[in-house]
Protein backbone atom coordinates (compact mmCIF):
# COMPACT_ATOMS: atom_id res chain seq x y z
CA UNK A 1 24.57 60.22 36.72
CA UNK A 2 22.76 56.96 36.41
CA UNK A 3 24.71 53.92 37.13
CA UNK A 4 24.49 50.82 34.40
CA UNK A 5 23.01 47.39 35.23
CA UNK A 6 26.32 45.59 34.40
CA UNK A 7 24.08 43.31 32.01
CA UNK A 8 22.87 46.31 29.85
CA UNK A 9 26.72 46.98 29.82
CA UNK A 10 27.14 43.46 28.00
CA UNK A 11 24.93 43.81 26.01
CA UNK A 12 23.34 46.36 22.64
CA UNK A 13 20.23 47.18 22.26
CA UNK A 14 19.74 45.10 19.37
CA UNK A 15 20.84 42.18 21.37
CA UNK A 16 18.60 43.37 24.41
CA UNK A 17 15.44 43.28 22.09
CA UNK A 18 16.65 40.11 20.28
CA UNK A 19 16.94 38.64 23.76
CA UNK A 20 13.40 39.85 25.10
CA UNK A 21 11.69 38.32 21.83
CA UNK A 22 13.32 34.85 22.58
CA UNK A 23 11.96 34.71 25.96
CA UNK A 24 8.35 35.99 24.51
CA UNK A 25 8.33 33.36 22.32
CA UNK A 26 8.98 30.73 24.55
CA UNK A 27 6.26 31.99 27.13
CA UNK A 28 3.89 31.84 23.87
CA UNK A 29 5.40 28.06 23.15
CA UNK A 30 5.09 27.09 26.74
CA UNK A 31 1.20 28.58 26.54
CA UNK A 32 0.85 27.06 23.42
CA UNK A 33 1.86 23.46 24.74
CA UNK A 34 -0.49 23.95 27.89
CA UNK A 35 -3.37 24.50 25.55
CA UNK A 36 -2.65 22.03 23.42
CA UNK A 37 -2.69 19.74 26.14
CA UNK A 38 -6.18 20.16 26.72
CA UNK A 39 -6.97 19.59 23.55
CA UNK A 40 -7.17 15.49 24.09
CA UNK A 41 -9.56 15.83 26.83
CA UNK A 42 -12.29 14.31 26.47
CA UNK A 43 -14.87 15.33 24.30
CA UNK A 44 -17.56 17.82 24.34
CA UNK A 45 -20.67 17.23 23.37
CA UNK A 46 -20.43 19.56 20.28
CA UNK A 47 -17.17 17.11 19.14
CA UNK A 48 -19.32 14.14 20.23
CA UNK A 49 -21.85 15.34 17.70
CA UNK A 50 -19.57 15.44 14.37
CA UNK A 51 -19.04 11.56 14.75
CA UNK A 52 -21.58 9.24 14.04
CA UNK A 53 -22.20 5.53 14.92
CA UNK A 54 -23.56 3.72 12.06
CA UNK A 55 -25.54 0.52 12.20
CA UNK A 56 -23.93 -2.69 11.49
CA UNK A 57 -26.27 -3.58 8.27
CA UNK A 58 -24.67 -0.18 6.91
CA UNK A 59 -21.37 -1.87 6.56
CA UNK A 60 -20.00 -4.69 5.69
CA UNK A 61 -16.97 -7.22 5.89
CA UNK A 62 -14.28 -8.35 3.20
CA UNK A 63 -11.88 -11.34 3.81
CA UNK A 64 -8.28 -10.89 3.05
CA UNK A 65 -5.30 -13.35 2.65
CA UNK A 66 -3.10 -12.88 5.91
CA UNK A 67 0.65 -11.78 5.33
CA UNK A 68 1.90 -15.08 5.96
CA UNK A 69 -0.54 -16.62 3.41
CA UNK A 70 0.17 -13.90 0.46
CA UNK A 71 4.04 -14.87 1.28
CA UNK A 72 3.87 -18.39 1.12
CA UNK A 73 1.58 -17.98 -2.46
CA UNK A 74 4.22 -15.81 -3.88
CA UNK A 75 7.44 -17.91 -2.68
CA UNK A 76 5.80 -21.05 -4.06
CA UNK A 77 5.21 -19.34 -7.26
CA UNK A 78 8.87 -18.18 -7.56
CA UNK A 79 9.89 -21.45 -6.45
CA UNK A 80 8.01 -23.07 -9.47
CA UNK A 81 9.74 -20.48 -11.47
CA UNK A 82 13.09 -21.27 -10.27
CA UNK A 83 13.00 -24.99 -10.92
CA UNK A 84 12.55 -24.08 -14.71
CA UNK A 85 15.21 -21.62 -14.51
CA UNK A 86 12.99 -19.10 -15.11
CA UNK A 87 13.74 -15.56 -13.87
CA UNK A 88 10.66 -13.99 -12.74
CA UNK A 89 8.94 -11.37 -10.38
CA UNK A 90 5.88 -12.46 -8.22
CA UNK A 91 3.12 -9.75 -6.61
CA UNK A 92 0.26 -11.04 -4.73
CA UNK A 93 -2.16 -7.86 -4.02
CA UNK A 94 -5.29 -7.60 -2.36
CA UNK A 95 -8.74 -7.33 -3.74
CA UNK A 96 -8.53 -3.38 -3.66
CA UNK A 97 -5.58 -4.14 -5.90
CA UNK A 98 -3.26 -3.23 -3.06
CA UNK A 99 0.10 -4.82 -2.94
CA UNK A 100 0.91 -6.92 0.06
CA UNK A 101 3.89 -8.59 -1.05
CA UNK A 102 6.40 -8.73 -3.64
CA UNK A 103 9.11 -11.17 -4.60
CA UNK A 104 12.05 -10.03 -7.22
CA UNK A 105 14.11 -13.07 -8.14
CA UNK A 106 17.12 -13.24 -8.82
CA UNK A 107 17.99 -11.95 -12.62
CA UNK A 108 14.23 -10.98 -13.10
CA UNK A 109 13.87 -8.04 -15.92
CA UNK A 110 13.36 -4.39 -14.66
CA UNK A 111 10.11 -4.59 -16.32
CA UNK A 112 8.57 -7.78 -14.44
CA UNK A 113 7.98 -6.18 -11.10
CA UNK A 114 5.23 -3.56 -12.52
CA UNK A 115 3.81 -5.99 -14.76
CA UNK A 116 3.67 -8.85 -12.07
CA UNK A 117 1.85 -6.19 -10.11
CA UNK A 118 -0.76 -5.11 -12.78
CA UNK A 119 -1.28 -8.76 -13.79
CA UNK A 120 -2.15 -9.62 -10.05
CA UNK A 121 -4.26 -7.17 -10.13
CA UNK A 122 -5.96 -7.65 -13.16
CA UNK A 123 -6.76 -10.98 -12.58
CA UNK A 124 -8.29 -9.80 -8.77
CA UNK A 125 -10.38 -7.24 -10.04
CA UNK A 126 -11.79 -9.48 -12.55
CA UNK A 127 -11.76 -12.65 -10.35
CA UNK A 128 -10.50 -14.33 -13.63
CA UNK A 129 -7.21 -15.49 -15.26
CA UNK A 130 -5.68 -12.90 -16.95
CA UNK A 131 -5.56 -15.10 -20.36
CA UNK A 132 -8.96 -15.67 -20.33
CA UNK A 133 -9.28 -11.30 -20.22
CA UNK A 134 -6.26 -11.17 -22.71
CA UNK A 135 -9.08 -13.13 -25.23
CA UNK A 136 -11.83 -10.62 -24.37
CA UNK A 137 -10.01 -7.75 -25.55
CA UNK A 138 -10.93 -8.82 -29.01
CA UNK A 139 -14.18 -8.15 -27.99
CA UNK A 140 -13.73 -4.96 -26.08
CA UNK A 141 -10.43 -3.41 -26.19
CA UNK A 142 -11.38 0.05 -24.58
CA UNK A 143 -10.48 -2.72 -21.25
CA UNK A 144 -6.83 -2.47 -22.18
CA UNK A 145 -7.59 1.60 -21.33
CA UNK A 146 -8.26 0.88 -17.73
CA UNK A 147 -5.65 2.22 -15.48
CA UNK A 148 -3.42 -0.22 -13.49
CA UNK A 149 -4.52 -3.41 -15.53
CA UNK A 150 -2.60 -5.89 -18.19
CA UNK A 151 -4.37 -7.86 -19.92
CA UNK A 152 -1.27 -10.43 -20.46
CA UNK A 153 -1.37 -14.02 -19.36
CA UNK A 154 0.14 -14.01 -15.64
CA UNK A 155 -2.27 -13.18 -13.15
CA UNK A 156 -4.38 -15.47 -11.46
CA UNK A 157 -7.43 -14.80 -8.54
CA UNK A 158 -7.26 -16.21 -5.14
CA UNK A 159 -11.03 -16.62 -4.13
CA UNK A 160 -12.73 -17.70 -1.20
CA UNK A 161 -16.13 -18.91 -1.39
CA UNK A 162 -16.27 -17.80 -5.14
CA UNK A 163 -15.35 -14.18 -4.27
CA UNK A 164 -12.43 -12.62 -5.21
CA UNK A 165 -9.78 -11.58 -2.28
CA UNK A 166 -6.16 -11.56 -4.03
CA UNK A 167 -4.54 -11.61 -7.67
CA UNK A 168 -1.31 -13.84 -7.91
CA UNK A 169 0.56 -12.16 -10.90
CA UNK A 170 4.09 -13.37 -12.36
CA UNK A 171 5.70 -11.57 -15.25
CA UNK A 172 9.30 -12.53 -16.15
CA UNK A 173 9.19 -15.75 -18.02
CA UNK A 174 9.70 -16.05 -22.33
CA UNK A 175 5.67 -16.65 -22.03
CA UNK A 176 2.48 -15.52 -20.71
CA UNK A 177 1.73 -19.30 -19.99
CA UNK A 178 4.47 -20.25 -17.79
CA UNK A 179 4.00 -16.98 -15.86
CA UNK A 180 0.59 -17.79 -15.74
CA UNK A 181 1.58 -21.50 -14.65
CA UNK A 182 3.61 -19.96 -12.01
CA UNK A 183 0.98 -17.93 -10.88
CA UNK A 184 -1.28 -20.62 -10.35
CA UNK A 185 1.30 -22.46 -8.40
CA UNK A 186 1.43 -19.81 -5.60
CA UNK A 187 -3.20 -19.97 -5.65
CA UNK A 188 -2.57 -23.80 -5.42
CA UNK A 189 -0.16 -23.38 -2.17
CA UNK A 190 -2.75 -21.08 -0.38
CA UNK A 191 -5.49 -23.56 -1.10
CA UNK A 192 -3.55 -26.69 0.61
């Protein structure tokens, strides 16, 4: 008669395979993680070959308001706000329309931090007051149809060297032209 390992004893032959496919898979993990590791060396000439350098007059540069600039428009703008016990929201977003900062104050509406956003906006992509647009919808109002704009007084451009790099909006306040005179309270701080 055959004597029994004293492990097989332990152990069924469900467990046994169970076992066996655990250490399997981590020899496959462990062979897995060796190759991956050699994926970041360095480059073969066939990977070299699916990036391209492009020549500097095929780009080009933007400017953008720093961080500390977009803050400092949109906390003077609240802070106008404030003194006339006004309850507003304040975005300041990038040319691209991208937000880079946001100020809620206190008691501002629900509905002021979208439309602060969409005013800034607004006013960035057409690197004009968003009053002065408000007027050309009577002209064209197929512009009220294009997505992420509001074509309510509020929004003011930051420009530098006549080009448009921000959009100061502020929506909150009982009218367009104190959010608007908000607004252009936070453009004025960046320009000092």
């Amino acid at each position: 008669m055959k004597a029994m390992n004293p492990v097989h004893k332990k152990f069924s032959r469900r467990a046994r395979v169970a076992t066996g496919g655990a250490v399997l898979t981590a020899v496959a993990v462990s062979g897995f993680g060796a190759v991956s590791a050699n994926a970041s060396a360095p480059a073969t000439t066939a990977a070299t070959a699916a990036s391209a350098s492009v020549p500097a007059r095929a780009t080009t540069t933007s400017t953008h308001l720093t961080v500390d600039a977009a803050t400092k428009a949109a906390q003077a703008a609240l802070d106008a706000a404030e003194k006339e016990n006004q309850r507003v929201t304040v975005a300041v977003v990038d040319r691209n329309g991208n937000t880079i900062v946001t100020l809620r104050g206190d008691g501002a509406g629900p509905q002021s931090y979208e439309s602060a956003e969409r005013k800034a906006f607004t006013a960035a992509a057409w690197n004009a007051p968003t009053s002065q647009l408000a007027e050309r919808l009577q002209q064209a109002p197929n512009l009220k149809d294009i997505p992420g704009t509001l074509f309510l007084a509020g929004g003011v451009p930051v420009t530098a060297e006549n080009a448009p790099i921000a959009g100061i909006g502020v929506a909150g306040a009982p009218s367009g032209a104190l959010d608007e005179k908000f607004a252009q309270a936070g453009a004025n701080a960046v320009a000092r």
